[in-house]
PDB file of N, CA and C in Angstrom:
ATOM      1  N   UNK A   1     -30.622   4.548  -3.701  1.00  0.00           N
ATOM      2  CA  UNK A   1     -29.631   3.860  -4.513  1.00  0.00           C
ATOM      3  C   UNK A   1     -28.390   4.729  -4.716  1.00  0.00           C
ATOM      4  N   UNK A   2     -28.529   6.262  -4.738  1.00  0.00           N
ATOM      5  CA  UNK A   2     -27.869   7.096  -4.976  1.00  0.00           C
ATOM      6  C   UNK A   2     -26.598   6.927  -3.983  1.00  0.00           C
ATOM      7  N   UNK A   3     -27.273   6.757  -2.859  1.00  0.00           N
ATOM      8  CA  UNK A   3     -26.362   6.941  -1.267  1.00  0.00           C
ATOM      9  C   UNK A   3     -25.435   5.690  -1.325  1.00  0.00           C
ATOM     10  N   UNK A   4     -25.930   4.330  -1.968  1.00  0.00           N
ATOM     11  CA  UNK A   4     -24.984   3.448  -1.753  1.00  0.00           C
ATOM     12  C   UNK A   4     -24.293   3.250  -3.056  1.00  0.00           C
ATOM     13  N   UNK A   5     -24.159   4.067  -3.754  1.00  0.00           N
ATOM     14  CA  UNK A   5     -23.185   3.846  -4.771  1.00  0.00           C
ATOM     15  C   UNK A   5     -22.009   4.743  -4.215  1.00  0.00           C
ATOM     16  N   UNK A   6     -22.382   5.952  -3.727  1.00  0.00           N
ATOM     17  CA  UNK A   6     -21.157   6.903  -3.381  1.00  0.00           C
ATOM     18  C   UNK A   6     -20.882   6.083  -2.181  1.00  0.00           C
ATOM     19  N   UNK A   7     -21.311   5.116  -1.094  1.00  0.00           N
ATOM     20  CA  UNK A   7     -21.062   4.881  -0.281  1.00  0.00           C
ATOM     21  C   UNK A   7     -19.759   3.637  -0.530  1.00  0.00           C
ATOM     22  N   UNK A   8     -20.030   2.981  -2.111  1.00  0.00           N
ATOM     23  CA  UNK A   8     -19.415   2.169  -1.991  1.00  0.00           C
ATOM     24  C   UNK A   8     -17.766   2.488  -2.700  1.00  0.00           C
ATOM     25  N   UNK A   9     -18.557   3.597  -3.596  1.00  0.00           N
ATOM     26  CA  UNK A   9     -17.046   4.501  -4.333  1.00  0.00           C
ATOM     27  C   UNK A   9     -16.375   4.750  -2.909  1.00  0.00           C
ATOM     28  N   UNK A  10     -16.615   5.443  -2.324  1.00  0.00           N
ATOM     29  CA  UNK A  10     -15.494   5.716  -0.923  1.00  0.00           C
ATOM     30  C   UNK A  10     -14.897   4.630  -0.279  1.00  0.00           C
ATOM     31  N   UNK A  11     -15.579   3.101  -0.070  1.00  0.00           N
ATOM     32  CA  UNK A  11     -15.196   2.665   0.478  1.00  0.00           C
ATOM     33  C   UNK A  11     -14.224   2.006  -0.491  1.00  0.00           C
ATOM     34  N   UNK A  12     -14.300   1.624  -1.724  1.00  0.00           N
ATOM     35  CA  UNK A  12     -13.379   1.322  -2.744  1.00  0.00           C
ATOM     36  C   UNK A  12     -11.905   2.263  -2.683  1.00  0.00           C
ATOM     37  N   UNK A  13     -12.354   3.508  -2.613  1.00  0.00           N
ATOM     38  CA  UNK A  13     -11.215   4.513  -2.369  1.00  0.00           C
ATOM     39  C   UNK A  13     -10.143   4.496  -0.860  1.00  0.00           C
ATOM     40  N   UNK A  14     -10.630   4.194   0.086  1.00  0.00           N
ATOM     41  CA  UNK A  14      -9.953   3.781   1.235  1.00  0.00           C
ATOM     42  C   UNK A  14      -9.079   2.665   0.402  1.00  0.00           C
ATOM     43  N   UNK A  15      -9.968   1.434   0.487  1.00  0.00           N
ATOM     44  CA  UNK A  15      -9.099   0.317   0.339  1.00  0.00           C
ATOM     45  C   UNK A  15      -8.110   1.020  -0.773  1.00  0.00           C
ATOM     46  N   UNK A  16      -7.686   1.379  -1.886  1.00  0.00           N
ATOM     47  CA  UNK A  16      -7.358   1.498  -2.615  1.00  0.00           C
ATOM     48  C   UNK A  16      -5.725   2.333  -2.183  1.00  0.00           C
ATOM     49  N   UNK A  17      -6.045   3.095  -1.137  1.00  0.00           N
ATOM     50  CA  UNK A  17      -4.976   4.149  -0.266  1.00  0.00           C
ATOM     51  C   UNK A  17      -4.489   3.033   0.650  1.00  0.00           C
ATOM     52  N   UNK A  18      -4.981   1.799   0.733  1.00  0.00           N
ATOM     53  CA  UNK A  18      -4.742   1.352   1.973  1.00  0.00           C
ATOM     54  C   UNK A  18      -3.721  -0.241   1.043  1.00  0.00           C
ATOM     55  N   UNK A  19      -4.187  -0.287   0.047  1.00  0.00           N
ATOM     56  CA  UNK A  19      -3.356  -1.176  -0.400  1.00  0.00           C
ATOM     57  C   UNK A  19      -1.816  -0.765  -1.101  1.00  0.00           C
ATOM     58  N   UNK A  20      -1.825   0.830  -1.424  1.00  0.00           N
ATOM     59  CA  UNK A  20      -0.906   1.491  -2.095  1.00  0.00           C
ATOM     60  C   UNK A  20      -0.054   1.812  -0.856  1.00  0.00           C
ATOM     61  N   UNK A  21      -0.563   2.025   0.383  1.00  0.00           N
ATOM     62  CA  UNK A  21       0.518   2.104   1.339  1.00  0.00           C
ATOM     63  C   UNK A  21       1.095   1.135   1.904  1.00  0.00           C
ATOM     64  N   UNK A  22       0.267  -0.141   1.660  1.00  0.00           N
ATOM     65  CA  UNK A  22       0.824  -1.082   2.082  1.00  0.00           C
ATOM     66  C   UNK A  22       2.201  -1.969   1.333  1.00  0.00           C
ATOM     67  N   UNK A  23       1.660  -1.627  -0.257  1.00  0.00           N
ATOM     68  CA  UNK A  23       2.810  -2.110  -1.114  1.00  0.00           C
ATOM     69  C   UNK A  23       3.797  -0.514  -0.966  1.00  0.00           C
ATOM     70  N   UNK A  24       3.575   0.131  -0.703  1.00  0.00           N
ATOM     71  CA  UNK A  24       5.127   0.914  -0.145  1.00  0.00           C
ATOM     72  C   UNK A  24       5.595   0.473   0.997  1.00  0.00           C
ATOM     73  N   UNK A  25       5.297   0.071   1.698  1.00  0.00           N
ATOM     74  CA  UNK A  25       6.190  -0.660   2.965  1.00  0.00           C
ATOM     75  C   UNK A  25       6.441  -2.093   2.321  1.00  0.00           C
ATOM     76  N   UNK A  26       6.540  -2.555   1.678  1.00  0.00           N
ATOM     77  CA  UNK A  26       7.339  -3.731   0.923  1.00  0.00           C
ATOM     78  C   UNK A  26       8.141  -3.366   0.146  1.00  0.00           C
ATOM     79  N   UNK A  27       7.538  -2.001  -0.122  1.00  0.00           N
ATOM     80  CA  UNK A  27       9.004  -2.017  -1.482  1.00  0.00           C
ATOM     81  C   UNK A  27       9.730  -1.558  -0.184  1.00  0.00           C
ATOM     82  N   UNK A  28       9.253  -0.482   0.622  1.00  0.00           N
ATOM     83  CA  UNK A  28      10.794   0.109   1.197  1.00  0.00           C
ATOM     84  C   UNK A  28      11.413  -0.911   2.220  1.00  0.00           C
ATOM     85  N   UNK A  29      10.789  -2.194   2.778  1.00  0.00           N
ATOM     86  CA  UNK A  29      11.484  -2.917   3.157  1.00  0.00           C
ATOM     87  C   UNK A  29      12.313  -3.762   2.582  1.00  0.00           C
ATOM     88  N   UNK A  30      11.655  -4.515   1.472  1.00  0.00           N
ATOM     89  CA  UNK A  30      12.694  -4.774   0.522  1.00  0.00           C
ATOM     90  C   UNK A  30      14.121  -4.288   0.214  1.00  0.00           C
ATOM     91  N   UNK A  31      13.723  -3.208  -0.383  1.00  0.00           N
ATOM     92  CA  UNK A  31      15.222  -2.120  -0.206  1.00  0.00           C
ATOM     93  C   UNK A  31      16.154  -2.213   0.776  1.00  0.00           C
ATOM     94  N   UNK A  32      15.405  -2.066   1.895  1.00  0.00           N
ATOM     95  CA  UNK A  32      16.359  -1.781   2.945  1.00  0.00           C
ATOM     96  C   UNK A  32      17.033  -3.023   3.518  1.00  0.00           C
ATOM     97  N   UNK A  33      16.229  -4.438   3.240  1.00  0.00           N
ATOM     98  CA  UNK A  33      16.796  -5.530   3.381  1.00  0.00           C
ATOM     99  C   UNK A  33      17.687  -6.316   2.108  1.00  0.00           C
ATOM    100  N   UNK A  34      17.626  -5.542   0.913  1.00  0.00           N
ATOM    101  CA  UNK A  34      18.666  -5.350  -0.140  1.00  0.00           C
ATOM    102  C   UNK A  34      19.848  -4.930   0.394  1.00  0.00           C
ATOM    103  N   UNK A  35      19.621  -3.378   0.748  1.00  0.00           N
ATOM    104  CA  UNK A  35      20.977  -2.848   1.222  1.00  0.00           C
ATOM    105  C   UNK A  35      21.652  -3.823   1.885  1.00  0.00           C
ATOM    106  N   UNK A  36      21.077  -4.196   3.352  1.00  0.00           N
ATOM    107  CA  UNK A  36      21.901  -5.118   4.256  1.00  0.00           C
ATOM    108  C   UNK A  36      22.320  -5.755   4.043  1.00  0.00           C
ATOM    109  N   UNK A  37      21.946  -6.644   3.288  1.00  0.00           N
ATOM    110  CA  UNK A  37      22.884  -7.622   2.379  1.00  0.00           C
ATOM    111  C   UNK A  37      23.804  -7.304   1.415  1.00  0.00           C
ATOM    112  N   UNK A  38      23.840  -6.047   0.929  1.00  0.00           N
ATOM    113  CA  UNK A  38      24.542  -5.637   0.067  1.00  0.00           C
ATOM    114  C   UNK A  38      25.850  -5.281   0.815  1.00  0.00           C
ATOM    115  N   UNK A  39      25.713  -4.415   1.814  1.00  0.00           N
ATOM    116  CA  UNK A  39      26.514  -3.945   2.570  1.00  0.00           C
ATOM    117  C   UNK A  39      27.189  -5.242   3.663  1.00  0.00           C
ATOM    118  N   UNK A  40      26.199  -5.817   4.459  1.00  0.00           N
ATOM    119  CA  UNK A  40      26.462  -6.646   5.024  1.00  0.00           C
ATOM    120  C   UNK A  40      27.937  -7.343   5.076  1.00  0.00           C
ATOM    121  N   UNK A  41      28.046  -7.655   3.739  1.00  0.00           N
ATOM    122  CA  UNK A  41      29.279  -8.512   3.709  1.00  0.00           C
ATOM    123  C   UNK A  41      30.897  -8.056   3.610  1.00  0.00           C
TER     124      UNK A  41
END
């Protein structure tokens, strides 16, 4: 029981890195498709 609790903490921890990098590539696209429009015109 021991093995699949740490097994499942880690796998919680991936996802967790994997959703935080993913909402940084939205924010920084966002941004950068802010700028363009900002500038754009």
């Amino acid at each position: 029981m021991d093995a699949l609790v740490h097994l499942f903490i880690g796998l919680l921890t991936v996802l967790f890195f994997v959703g935080l990098a993913g909402s940084a590539v939205v924010v920084v696209l966002s941004f950068i498709e802010d700028l363009t429009e900002l500038f754009g015109e």
